[in-house]
N, C-alpha and C. Protein backbone atom coordinates (compact mmCIF):
# COMPACT_ATOMS: atom_id res chain seq x y z
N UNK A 1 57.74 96.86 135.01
CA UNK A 1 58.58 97.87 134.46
C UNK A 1 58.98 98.83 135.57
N UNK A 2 60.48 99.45 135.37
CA UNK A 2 60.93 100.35 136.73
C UNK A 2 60.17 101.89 136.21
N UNK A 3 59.90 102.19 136.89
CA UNK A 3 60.47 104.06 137.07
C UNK A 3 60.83 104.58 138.01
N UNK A 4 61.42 105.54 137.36
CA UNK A 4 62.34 106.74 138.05
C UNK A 4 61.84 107.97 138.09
N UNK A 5 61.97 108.50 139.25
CA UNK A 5 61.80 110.38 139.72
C UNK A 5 62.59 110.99 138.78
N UNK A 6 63.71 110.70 138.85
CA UNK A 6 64.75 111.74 138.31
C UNK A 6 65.58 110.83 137.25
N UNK A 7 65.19 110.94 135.74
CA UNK A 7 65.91 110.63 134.85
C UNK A 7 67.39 111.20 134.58
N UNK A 8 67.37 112.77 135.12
CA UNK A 8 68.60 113.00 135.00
C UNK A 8 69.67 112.22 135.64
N UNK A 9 69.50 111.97 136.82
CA UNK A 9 70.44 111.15 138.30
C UNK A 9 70.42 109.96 137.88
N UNK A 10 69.72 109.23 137.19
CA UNK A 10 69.70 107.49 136.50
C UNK A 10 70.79 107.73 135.24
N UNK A 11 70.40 108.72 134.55
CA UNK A 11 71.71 108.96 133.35
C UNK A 11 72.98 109.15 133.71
N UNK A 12 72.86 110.14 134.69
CA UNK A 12 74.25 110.46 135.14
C UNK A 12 75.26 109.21 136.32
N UNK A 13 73.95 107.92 136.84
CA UNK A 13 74.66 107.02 137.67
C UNK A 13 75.49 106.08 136.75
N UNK A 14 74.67 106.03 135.74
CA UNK A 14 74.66 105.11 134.18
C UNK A 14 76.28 105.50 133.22
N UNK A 15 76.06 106.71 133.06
CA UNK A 15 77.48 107.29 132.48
C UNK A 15 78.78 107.21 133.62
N UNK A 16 78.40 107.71 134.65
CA UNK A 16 79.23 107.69 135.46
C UNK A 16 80.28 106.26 135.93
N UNK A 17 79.12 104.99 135.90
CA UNK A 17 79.30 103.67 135.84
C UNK A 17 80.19 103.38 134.31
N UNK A 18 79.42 103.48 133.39
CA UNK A 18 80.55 103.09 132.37
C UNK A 18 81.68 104.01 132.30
N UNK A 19 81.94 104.91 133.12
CA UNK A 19 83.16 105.80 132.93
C UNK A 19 84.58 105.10 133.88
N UNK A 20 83.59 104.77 134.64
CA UNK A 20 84.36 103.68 135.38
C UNK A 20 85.15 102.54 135.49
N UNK A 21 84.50 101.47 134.16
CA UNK A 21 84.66 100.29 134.18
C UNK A 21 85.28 101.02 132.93
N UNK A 22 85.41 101.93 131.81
CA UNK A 22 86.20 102.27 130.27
C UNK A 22 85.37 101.95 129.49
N UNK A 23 85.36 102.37 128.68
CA UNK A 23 85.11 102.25 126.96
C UNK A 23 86.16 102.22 126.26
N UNK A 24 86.65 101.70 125.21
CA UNK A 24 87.28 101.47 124.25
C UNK A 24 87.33 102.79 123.42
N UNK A 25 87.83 103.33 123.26
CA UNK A 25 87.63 104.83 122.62
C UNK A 25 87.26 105.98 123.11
N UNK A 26 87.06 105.47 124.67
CA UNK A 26 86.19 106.74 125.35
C UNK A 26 86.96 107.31 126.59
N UNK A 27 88.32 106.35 126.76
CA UNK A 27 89.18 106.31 127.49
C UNK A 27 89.94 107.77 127.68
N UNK A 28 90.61 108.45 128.53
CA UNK A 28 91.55 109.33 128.69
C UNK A 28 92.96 109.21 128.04
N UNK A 29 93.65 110.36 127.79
CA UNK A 29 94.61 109.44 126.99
C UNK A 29 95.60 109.60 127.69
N UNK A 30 95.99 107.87 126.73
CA UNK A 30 97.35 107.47 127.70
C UNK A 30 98.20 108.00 128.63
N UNK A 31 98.64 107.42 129.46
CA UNK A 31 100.33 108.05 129.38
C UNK A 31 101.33 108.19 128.44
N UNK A 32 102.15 109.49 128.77
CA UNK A 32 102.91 109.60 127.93
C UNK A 32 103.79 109.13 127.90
N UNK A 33 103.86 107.93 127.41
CA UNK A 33 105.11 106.89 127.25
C UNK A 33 105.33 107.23 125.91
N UNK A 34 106.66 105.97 125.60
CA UNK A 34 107.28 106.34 124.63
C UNK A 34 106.67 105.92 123.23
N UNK A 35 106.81 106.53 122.73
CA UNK A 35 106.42 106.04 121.29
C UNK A 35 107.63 105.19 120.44
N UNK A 36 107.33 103.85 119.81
CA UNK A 36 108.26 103.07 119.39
C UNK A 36 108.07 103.15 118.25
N UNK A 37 109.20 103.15 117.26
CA UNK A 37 109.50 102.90 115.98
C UNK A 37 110.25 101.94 115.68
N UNK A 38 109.57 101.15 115.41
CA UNK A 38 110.38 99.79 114.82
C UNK A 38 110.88 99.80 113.24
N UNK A 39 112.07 99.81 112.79
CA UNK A 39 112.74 100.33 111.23
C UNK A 39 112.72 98.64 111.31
N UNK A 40 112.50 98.01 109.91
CA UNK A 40 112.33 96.98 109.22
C UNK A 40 112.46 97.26 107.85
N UNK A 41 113.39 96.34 107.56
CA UNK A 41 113.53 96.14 106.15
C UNK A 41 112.12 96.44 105.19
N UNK A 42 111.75 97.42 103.97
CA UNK A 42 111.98 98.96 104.14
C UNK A 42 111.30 99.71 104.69
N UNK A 43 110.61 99.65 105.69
CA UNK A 43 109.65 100.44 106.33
C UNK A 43 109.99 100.65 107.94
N UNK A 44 109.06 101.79 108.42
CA UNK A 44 109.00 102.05 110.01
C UNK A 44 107.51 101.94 110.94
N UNK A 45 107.30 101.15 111.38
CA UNK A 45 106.15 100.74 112.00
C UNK A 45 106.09 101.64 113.73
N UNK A 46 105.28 102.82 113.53
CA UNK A 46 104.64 103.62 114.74
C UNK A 46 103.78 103.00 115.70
N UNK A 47 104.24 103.19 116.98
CA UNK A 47 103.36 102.47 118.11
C UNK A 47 102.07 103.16 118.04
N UNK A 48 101.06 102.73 118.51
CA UNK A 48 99.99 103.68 118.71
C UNK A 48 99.65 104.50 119.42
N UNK A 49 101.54 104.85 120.40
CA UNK A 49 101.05 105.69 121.67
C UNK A 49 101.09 107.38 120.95
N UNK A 50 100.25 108.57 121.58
CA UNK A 50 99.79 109.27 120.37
C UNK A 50 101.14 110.24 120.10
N UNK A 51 101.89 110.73 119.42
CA UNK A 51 102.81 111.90 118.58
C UNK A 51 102.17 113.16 118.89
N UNK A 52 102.47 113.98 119.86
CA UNK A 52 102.01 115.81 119.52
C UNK A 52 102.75 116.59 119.41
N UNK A 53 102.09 117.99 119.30
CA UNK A 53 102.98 118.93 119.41
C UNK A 53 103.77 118.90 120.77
N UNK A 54 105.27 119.19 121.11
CA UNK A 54 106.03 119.16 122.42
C UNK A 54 107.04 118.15 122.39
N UNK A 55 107.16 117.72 123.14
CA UNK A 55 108.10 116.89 123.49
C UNK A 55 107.95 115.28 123.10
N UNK A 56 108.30 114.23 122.24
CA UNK A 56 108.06 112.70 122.16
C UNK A 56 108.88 111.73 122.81
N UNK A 57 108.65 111.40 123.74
CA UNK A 57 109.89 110.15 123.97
C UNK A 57 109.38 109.19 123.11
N UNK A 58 110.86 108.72 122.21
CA UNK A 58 110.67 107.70 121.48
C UNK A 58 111.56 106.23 121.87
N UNK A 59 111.44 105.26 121.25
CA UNK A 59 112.17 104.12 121.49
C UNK A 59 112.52 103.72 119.93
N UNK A 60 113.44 103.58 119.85
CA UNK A 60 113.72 103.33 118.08
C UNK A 60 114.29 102.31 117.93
N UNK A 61 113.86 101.05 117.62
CA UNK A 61 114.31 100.20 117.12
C UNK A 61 114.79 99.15 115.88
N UNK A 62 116.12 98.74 115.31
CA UNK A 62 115.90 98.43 114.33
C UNK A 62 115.56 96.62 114.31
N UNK A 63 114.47 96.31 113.26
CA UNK A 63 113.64 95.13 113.76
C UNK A 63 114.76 94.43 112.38
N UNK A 64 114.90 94.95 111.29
CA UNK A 64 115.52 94.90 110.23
C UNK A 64 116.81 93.51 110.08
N UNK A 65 117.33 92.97 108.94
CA UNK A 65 118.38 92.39 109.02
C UNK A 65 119.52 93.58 108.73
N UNK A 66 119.32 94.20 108.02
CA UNK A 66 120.82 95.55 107.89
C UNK A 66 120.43 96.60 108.56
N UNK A 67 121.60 97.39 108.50
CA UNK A 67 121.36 98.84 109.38
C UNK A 67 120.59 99.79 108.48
N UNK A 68 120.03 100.47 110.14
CA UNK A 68 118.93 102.00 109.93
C UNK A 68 119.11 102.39 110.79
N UNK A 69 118.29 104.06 110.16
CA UNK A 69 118.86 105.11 111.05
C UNK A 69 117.26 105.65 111.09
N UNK A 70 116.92 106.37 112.17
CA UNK A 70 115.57 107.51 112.08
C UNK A 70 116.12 108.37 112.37
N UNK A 71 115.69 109.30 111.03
CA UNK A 71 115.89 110.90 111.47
C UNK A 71 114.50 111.36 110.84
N UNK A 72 114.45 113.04 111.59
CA UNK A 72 112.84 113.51 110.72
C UNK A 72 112.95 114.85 110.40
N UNK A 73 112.24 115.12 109.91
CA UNK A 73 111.99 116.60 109.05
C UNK A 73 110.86 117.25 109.28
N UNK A 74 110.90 118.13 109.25
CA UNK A 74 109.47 119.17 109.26
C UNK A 74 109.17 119.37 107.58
N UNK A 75 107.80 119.38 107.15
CA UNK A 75 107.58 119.08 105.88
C UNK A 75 106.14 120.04 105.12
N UNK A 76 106.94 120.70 104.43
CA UNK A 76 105.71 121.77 103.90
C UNK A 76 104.83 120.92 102.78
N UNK A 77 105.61 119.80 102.22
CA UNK A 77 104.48 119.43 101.15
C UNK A 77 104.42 118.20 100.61
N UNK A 78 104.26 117.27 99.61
CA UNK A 78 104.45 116.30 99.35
C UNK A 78 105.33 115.62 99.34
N UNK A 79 105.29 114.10 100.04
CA UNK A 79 106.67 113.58 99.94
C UNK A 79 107.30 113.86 98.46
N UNK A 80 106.04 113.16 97.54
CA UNK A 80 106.65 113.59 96.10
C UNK A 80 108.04 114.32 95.55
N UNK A 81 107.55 115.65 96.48
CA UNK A 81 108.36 116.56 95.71
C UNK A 81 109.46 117.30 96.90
N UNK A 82 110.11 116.42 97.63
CA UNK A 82 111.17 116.13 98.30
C UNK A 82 112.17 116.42 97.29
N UNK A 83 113.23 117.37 98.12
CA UNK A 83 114.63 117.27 97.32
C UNK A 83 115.45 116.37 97.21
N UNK A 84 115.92 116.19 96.38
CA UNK A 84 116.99 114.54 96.33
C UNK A 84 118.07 114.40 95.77
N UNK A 85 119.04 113.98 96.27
CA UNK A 85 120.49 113.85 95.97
C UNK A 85 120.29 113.24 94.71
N UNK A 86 121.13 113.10 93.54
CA UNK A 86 121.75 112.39 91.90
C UNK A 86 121.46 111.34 92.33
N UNK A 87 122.06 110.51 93.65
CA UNK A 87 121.54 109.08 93.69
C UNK A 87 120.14 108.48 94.21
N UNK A 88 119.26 109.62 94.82
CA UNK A 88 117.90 109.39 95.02
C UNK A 88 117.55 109.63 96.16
N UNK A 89 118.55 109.59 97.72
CA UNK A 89 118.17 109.80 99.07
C UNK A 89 117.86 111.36 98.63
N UNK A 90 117.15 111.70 100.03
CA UNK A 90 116.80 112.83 100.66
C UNK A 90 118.01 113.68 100.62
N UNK A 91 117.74 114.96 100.55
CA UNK A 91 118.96 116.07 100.22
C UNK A 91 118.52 116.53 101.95
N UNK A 92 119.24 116.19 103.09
CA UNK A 92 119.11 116.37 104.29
C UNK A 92 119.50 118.03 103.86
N UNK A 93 120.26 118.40 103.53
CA UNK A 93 120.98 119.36 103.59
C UNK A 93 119.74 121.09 103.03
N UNK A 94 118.91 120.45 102.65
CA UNK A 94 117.73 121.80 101.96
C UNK A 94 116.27 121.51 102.67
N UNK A 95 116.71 120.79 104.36
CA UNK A 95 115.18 120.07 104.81
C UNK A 95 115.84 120.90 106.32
N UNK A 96 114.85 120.55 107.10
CA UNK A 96 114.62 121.08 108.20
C UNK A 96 114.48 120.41 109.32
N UNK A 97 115.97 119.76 109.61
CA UNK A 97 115.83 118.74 110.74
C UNK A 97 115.28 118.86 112.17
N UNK A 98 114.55 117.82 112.40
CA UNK A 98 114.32 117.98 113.53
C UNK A 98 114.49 116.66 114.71
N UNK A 99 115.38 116.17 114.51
CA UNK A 99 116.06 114.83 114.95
C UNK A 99 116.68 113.93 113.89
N UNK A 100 118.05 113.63 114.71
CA UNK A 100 118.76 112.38 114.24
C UNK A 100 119.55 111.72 115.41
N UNK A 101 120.00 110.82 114.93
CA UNK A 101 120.85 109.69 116.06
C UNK A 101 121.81 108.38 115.42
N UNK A 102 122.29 107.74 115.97
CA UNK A 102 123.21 106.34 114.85
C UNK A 102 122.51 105.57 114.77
N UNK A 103 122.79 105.29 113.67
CA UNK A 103 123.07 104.29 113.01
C UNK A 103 122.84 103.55 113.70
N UNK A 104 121.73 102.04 113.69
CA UNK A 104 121.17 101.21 114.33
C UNK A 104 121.66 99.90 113.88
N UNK A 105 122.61 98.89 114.34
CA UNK A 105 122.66 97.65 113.91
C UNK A 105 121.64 96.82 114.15
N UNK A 106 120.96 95.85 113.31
CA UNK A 106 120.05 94.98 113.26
C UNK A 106 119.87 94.53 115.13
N UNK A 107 118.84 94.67 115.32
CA UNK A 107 118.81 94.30 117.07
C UNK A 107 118.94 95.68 118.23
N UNK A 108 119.38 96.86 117.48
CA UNK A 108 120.27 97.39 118.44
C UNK A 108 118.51 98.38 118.74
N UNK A 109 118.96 99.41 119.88
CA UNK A 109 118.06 100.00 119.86
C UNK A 109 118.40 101.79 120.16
N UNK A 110 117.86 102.45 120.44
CA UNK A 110 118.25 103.78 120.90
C UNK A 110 116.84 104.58 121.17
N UNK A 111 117.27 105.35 122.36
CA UNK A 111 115.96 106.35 123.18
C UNK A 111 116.39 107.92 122.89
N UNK A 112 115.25 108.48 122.80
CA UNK A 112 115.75 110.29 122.72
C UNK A 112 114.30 110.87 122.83
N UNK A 113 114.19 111.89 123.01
CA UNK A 113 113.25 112.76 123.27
C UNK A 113 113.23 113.39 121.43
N UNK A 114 112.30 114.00 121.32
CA UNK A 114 111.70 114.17 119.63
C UNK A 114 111.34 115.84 120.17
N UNK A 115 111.56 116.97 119.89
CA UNK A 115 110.55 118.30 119.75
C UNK A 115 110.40 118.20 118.63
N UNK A 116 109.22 118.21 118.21
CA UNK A 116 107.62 118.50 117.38
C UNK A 116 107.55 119.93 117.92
N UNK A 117 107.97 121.37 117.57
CA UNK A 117 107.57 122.37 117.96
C UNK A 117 106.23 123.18 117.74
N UNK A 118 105.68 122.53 116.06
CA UNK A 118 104.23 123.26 115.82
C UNK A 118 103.70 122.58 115.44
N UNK A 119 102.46 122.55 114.97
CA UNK A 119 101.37 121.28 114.09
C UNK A 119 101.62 121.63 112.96
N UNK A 120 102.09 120.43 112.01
CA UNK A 120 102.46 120.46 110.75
C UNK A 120 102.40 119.23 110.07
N UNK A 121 103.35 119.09 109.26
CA UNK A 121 103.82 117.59 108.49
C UNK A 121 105.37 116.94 109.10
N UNK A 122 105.46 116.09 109.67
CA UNK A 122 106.90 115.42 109.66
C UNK A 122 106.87 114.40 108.96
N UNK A 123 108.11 113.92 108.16
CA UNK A 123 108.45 112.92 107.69
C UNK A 123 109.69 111.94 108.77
N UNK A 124 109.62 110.97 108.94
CA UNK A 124 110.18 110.20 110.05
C UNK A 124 111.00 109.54 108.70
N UNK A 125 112.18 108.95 108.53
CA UNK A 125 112.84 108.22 107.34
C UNK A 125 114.36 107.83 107.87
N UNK A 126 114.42 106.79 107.27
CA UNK A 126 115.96 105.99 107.19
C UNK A 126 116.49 106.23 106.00
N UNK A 127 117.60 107.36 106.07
CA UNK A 127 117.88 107.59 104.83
C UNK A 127 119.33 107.12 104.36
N UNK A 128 119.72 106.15 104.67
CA UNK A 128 120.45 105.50 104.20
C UNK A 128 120.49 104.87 103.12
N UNK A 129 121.80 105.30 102.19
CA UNK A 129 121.90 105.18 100.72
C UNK A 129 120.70 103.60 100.61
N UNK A 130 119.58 104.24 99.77
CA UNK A 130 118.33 103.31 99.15
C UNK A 130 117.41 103.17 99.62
N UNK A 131 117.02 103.50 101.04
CA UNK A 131 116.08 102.99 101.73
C UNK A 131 115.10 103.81 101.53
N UNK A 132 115.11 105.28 101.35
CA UNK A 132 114.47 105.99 101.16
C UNK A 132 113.22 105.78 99.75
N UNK A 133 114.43 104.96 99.14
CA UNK A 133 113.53 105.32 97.56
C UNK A 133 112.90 103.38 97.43
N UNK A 134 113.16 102.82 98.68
CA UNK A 134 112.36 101.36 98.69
C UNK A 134 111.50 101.74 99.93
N UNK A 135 110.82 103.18 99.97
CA UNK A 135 109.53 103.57 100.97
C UNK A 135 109.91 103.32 102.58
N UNK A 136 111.11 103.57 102.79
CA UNK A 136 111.41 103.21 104.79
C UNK A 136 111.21 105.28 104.93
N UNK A 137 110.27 105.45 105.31
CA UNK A 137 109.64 106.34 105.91
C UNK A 137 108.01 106.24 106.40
N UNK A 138 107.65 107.64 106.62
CA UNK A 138 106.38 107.50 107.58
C UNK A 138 106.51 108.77 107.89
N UNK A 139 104.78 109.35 107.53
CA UNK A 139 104.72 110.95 107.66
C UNK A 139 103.41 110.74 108.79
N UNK A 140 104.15 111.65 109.57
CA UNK A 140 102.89 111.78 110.56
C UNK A 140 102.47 113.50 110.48
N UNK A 141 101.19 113.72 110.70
CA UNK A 141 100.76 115.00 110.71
C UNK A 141 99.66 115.31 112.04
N UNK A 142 100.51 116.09 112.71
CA UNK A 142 100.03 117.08 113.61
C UNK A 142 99.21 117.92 113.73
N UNK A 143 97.78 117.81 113.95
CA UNK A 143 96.56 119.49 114.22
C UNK A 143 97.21 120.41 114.87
């Protein structure tokens, strides 16, 4: 069996070593690359690179056979109880934008920077007449 003088200096060669080679979860975080949104027929699938408060470069793509759009909102409360036009989309017009861009043809793609100014609720959504109310959104929330 080994021993050691100094358990502290064996712990700290030990941590220091696996800090080295990574851990899976224990890692630094990423670079700030872009975060991708892939819009698919009705939903939007988030990369796992992380969303904060500041600045997001995103990559938006539509994976979809018809067109989408991402735009997002800052969001005090339940999607639930979202305002909504007679025909069912989002009432853009009583929300609090905080990005939009065109209209995405099936394949196409588009880049932009995102401000996230405080920690809150955003709703990310394609609100193009129906999509909204066949679930193509995605709320991310900010500490």
């Amino acid at each position: 069996m080994l021993q050691f003088r100094n358990r502290s200096a064996v712990i700290a060669v030990i941590f220091g070593a696996l800090g080295a080679v990574g851990l899976p979860g224990c890692a630094a975080d990423p670079p700030d690359g872009p975060t991708i949104a892939n819009l698919v027929d009705f939903h939007i699938d988030l990369s796992s690179t992380p969303v904060h408060v500041g600045s997001n470069k995103f990559v938006i793509r539509d994976e979809g056979g018809v067109e989408h759009e991402l735009i997002g909102f800052k969001i005090d409360g339940p999607v639930a109880d979202l305002p909504l036009t007679a025909d069912g989309n989002l009432d853009e017009e009583q929300m609090t934008n905080v990005t939009d861009g065109p209209n995405l043809a099936p394949g196409a793609e588009d880049a932009r920077t995102i401000e996230l100014t405080t920690a809150g609720t955003y709703l990310l959504v394609c609100n193009l007449p129906g999509h909204f109310k066949h679930g193509m959104y995605t709320v991310v929330t900010l500490p």
